[in-house]
N, C-alpha and C. Protein backbone atom coordinates (compact mmCIF):
# COMPACT_ATOMS: atom_id res chain seq x y z
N UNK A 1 0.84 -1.17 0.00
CA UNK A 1 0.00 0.00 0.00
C UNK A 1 0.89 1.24 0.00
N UNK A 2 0.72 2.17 -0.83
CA UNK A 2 1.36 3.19 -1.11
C UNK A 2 0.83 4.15 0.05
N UNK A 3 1.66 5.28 0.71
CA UNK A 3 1.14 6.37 1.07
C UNK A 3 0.24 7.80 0.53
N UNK A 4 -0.20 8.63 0.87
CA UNK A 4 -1.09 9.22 0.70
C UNK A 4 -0.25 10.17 -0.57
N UNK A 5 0.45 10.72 0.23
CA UNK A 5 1.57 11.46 -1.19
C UNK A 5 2.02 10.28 -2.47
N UNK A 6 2.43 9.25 -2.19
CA UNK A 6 2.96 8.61 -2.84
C UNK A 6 1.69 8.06 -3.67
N UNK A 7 1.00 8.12 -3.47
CA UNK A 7 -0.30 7.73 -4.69
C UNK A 7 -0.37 8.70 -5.15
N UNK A 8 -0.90 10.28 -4.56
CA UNK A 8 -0.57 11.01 -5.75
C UNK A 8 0.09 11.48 -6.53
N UNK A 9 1.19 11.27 -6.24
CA UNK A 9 2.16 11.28 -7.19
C UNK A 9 2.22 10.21 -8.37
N UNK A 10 2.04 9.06 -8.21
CA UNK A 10 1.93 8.27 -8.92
C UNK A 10 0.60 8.53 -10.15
N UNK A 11 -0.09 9.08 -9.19
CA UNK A 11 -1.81 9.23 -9.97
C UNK A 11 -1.33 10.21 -10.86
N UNK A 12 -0.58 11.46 -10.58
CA UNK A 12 -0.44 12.72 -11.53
C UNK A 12 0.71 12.53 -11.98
N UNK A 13 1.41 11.57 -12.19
CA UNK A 13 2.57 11.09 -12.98
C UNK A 13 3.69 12.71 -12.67
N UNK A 14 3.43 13.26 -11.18
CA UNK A 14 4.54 14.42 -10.80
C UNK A 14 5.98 13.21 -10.99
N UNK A 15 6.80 14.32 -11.40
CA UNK A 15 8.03 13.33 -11.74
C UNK A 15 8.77 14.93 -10.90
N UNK A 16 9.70 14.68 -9.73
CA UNK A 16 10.06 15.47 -8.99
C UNK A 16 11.51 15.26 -8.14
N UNK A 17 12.33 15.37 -7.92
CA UNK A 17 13.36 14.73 -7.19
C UNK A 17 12.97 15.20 -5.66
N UNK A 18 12.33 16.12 -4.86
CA UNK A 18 12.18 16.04 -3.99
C UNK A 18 10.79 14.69 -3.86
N UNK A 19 9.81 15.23 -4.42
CA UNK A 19 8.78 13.99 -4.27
C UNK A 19 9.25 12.27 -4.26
N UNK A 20 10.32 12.66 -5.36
CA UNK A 20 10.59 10.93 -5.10
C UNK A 20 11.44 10.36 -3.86
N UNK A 21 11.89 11.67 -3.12
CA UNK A 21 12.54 10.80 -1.91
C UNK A 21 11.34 10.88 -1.19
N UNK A 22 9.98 10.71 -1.46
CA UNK A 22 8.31 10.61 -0.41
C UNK A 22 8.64 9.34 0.19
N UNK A 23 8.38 8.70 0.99
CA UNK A 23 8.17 7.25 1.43
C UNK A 23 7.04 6.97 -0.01
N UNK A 24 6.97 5.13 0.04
CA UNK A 24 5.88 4.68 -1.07
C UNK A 24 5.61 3.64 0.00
N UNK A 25 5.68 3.48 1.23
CA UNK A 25 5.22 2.67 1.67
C UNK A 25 3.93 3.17 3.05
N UNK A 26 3.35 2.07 3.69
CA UNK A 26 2.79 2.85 5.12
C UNK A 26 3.61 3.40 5.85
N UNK A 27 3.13 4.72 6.44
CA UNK A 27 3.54 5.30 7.10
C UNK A 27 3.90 4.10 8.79
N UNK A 28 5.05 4.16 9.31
CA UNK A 28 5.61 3.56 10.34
C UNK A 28 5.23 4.19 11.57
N UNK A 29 5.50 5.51 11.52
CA UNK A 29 5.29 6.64 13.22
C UNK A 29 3.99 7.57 12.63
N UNK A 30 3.55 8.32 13.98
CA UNK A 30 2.66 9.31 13.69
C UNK A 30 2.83 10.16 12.77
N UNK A 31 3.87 10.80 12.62
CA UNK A 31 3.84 11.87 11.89
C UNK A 31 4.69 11.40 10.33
N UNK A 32 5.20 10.74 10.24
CA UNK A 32 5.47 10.07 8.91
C UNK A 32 7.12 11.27 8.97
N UNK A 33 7.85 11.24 9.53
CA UNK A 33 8.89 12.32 9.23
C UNK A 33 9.74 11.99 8.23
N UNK A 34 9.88 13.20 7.22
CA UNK A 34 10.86 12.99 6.21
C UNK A 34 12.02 13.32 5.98
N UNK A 35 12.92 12.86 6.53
CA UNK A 35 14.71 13.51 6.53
C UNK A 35 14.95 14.76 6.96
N UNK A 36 13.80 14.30 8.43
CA UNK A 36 14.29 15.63 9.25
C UNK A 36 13.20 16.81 9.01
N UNK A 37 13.06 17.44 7.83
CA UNK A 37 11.75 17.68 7.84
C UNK A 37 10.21 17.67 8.00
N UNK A 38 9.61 19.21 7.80
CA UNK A 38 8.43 19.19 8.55
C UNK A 38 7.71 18.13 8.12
N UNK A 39 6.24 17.29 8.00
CA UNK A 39 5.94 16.67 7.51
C UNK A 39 4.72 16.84 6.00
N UNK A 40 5.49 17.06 5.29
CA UNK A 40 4.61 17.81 4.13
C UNK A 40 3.98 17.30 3.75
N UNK A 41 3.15 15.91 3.98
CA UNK A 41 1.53 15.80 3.67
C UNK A 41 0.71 16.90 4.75
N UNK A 42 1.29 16.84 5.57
CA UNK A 42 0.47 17.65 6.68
C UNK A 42 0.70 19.26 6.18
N UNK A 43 1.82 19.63 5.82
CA UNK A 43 1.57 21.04 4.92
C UNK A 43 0.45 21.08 3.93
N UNK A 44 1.17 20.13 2.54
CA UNK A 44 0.13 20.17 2.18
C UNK A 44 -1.41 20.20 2.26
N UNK A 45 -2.11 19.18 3.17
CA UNK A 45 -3.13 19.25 3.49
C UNK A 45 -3.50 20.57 3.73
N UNK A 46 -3.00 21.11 5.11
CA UNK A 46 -3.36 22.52 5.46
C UNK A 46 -2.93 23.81 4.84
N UNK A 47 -2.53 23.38 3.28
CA UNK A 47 -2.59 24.71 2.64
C UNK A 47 -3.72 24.97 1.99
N UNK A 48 -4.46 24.10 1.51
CA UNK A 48 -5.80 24.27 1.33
C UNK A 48 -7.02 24.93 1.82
N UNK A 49 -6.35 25.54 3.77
CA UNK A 49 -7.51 25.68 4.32
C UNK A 49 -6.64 27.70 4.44
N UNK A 50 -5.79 27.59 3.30
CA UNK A 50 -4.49 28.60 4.08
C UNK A 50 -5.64 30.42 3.22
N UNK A 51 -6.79 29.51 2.54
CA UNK A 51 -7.86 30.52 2.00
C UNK A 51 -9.07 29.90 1.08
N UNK A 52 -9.71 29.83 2.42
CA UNK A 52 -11.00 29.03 2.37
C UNK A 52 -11.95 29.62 1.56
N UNK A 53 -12.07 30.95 1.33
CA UNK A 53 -13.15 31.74 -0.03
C UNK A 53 -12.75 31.69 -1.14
N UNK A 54 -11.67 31.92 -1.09
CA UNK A 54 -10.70 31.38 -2.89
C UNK A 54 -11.02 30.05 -2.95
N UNK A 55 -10.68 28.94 -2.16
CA UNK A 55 -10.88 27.78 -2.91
C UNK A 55 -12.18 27.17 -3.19
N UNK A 56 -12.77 27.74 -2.18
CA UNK A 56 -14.81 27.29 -2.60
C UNK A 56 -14.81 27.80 -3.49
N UNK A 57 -14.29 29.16 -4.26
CA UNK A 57 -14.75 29.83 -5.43
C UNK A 57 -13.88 29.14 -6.86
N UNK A 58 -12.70 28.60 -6.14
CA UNK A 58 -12.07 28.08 -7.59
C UNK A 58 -12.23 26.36 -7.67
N UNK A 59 -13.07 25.94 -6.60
CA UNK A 59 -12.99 24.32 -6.74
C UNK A 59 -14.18 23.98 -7.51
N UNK A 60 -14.15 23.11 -8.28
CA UNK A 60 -15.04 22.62 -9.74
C UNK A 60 -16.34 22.09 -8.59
N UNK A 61 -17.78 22.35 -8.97
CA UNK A 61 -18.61 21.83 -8.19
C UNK A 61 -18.85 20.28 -8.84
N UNK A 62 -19.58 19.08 -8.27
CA UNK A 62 -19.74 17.79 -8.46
C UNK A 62 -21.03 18.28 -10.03
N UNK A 63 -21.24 17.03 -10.95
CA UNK A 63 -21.87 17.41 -11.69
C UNK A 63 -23.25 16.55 -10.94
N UNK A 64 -24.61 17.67 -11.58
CA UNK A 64 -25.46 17.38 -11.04
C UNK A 64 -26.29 15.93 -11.15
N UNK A 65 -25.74 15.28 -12.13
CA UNK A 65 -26.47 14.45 -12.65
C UNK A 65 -25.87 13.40 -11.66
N UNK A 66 -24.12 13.10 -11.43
CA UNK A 66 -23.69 12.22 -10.57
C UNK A 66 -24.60 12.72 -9.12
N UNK A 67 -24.87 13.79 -8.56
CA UNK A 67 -24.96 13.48 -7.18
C UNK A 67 -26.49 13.37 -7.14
N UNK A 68 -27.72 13.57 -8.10
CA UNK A 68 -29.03 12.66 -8.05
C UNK A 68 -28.89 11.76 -8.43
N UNK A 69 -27.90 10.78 -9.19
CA UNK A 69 -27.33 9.20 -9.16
C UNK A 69 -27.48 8.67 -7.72
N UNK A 70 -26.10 9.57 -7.24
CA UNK A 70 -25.76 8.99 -5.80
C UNK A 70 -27.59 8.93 -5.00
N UNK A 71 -27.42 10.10 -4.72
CA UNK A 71 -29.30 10.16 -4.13
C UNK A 71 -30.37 9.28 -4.15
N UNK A 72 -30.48 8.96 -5.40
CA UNK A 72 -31.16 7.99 -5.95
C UNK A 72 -31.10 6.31 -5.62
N UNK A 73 -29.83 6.21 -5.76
CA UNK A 73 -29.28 4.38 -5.84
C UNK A 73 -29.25 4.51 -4.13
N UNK A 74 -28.76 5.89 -3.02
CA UNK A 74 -28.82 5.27 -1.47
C UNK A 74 -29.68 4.90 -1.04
N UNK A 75 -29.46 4.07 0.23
CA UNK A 75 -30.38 3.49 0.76
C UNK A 75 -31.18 4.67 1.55
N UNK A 76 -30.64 5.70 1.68
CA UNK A 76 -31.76 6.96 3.06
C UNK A 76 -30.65 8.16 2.77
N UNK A 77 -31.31 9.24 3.06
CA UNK A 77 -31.07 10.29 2.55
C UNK A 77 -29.78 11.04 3.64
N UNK A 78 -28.98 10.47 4.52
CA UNK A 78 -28.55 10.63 5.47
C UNK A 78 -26.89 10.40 4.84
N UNK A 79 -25.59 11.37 4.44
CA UNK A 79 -24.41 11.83 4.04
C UNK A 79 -23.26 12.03 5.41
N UNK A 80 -22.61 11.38 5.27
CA UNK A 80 -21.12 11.37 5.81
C UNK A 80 -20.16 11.90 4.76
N UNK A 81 -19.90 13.51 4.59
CA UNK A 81 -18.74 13.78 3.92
C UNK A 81 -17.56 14.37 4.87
N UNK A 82 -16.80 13.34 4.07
CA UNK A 82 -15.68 12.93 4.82
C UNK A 82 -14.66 13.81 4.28
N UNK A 83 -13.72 14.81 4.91
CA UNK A 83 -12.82 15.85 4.26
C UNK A 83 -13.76 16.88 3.38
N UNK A 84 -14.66 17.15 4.16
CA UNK A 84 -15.83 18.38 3.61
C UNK A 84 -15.34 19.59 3.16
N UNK A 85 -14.36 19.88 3.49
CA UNK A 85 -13.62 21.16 2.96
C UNK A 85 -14.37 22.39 3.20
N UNK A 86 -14.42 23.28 2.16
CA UNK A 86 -15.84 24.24 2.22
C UNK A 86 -16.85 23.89 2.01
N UNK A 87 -17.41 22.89 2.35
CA UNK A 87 -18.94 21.85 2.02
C UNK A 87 -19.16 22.32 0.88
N UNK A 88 -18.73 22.17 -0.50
CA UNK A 88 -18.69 21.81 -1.83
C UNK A 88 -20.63 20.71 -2.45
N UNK A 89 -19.91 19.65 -1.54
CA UNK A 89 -20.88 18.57 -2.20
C UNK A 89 -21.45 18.80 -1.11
N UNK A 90 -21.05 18.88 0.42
CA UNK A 90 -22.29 18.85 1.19
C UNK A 90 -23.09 19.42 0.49
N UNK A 91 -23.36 20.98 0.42
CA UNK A 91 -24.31 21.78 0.06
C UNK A 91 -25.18 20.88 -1.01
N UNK A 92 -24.32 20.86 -2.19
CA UNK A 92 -24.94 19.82 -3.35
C UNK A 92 -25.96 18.69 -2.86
N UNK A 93 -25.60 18.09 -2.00
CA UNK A 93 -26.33 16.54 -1.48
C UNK A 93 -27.37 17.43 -0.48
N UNK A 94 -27.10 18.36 0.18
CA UNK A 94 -28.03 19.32 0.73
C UNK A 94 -29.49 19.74 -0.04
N UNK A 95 -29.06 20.20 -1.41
CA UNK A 95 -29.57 21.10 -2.04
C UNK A 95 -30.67 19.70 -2.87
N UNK A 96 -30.18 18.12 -2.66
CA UNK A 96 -30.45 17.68 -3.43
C UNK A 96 -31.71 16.32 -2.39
N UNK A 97 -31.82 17.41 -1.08
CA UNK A 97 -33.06 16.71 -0.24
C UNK A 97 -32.40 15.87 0.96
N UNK A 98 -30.96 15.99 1.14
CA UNK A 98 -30.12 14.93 1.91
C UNK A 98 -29.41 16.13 3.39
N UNK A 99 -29.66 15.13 4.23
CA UNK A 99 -28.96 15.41 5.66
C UNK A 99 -27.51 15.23 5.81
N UNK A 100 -27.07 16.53 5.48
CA UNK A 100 -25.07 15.90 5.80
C UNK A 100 -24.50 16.60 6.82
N UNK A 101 -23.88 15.59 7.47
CA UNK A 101 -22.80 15.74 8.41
C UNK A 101 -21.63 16.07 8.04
N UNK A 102 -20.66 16.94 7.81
CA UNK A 102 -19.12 16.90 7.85
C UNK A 102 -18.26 16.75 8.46
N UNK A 103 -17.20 15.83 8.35
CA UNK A 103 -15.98 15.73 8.87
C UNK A 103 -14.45 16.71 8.55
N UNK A 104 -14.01 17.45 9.33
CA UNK A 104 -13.39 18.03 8.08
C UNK A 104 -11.88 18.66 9.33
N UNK A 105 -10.68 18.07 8.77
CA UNK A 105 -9.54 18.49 9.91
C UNK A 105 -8.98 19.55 10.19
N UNK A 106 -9.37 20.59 8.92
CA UNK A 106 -8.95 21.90 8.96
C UNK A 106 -10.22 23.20 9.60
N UNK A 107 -10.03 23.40 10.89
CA UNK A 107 -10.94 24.65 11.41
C UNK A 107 -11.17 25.97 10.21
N UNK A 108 -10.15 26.18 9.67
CA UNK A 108 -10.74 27.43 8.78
C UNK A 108 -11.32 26.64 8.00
N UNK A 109 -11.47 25.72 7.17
CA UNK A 109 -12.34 25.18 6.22
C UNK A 109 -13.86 25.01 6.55
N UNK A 110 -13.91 24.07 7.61
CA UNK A 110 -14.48 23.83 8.62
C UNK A 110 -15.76 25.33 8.52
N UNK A 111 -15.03 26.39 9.31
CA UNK A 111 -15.87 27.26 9.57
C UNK A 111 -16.48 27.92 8.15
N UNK A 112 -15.89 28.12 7.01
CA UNK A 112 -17.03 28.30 5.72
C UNK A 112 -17.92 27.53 5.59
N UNK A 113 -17.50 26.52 5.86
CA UNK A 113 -18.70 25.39 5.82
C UNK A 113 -19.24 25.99 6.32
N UNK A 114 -19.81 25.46 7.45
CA UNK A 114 -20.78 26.12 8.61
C UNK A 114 -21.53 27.20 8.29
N UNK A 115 -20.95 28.67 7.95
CA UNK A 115 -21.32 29.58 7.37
C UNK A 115 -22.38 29.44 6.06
N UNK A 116 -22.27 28.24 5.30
CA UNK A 116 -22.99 28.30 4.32
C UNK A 116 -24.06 27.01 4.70
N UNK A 117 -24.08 26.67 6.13
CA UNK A 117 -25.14 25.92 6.36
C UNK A 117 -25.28 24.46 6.75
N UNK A 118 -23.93 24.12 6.91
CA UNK A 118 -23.78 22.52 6.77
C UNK A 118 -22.82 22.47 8.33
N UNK A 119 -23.74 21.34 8.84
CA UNK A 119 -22.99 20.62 10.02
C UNK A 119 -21.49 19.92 9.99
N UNK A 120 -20.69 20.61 10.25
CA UNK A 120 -19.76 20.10 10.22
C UNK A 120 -18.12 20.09 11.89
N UNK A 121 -17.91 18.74 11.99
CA UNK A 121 -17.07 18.33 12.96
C UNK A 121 -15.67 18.28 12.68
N UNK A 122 -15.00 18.97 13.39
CA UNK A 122 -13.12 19.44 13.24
C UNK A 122 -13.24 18.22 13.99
N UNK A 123 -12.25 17.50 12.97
CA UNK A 123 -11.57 16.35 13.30
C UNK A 123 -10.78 15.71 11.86
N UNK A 124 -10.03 14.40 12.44
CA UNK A 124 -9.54 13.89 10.94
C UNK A 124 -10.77 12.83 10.89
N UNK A 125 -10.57 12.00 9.89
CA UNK A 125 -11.87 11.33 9.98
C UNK A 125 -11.12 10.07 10.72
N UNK A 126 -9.66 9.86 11.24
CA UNK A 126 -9.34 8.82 11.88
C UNK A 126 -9.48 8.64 13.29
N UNK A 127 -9.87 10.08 13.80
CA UNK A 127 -9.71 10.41 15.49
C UNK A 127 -11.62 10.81 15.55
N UNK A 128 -12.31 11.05 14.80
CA UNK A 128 -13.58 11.24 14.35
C UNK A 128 -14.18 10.51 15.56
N UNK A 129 -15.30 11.10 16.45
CA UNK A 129 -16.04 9.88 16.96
C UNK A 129 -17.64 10.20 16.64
N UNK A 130 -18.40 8.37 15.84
CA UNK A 130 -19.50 8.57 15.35
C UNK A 130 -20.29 8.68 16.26
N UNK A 131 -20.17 8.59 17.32
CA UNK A 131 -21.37 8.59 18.72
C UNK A 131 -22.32 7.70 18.42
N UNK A 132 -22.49 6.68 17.74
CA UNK A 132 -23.61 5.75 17.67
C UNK A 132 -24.45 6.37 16.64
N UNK A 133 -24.33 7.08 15.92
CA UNK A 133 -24.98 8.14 14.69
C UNK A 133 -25.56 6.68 14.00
């Protein structure tokens, strides 16, 4: 099993000499440390949240037809989005008659959400607790 960087890299065929010294395997310790350095999945991740109105405004919305698919084929109208970001699709699955919850690890992200209406819980989705939901 590849790591989280190391798949995407692989997925976007980045060809990089820093990227290729990434680990390609599971991560061993908590923080995955890389030759001493900070741990830059964890940068990465949280640069995303580094301007939460720019990226709701520049991230591609889901097309409508996939998320009344999804709607349609579930069993109950009840959404776990997991890494909700600026609730993107929440809203969408919202807008489309469905109850969503968000999970989402970055607080500034987190809080646009919210702002535009959607329940959402600061956490990763690995430390996440479902409370019997």
């Amino acid at each position: 099993m590849q790591s989280a960087v190391g798949a995407w890299v692989s997925v976007l065929g980045v060809d990089s000499p820093r990227l290729a010294k990434l680990p390609r395997g599971p991560c061993t310790s908590r923080r995955c440390a890389l030759s001493g350095k900070a741990d830059l999945r964890q940068q990465w991740a949280q640069s995303f949240g580094s301007d939460p109105e720019r990226y709701d405004r520049a991230r591609p919305r889901y097309p409508e037809a996939m998320v009344e698919r999804i709607v349609e084929s579930s069993p109950g109208h009840d959404v776990l989005d997991v890494g909700c970001g600026t609730g993107i699709a929440a809203r969408q699955f919202q807008a489309a008659g469905c109850r969503v919850l968000g999970v989402e690890p970055d607080a500034r992200m987190a809080d646009l959400a919210r702002r535009s209406g959607v329940e959402v819980e600061v956490a990763t989705f690995e430390a996440w607790d479902p409370a019997d939901r």
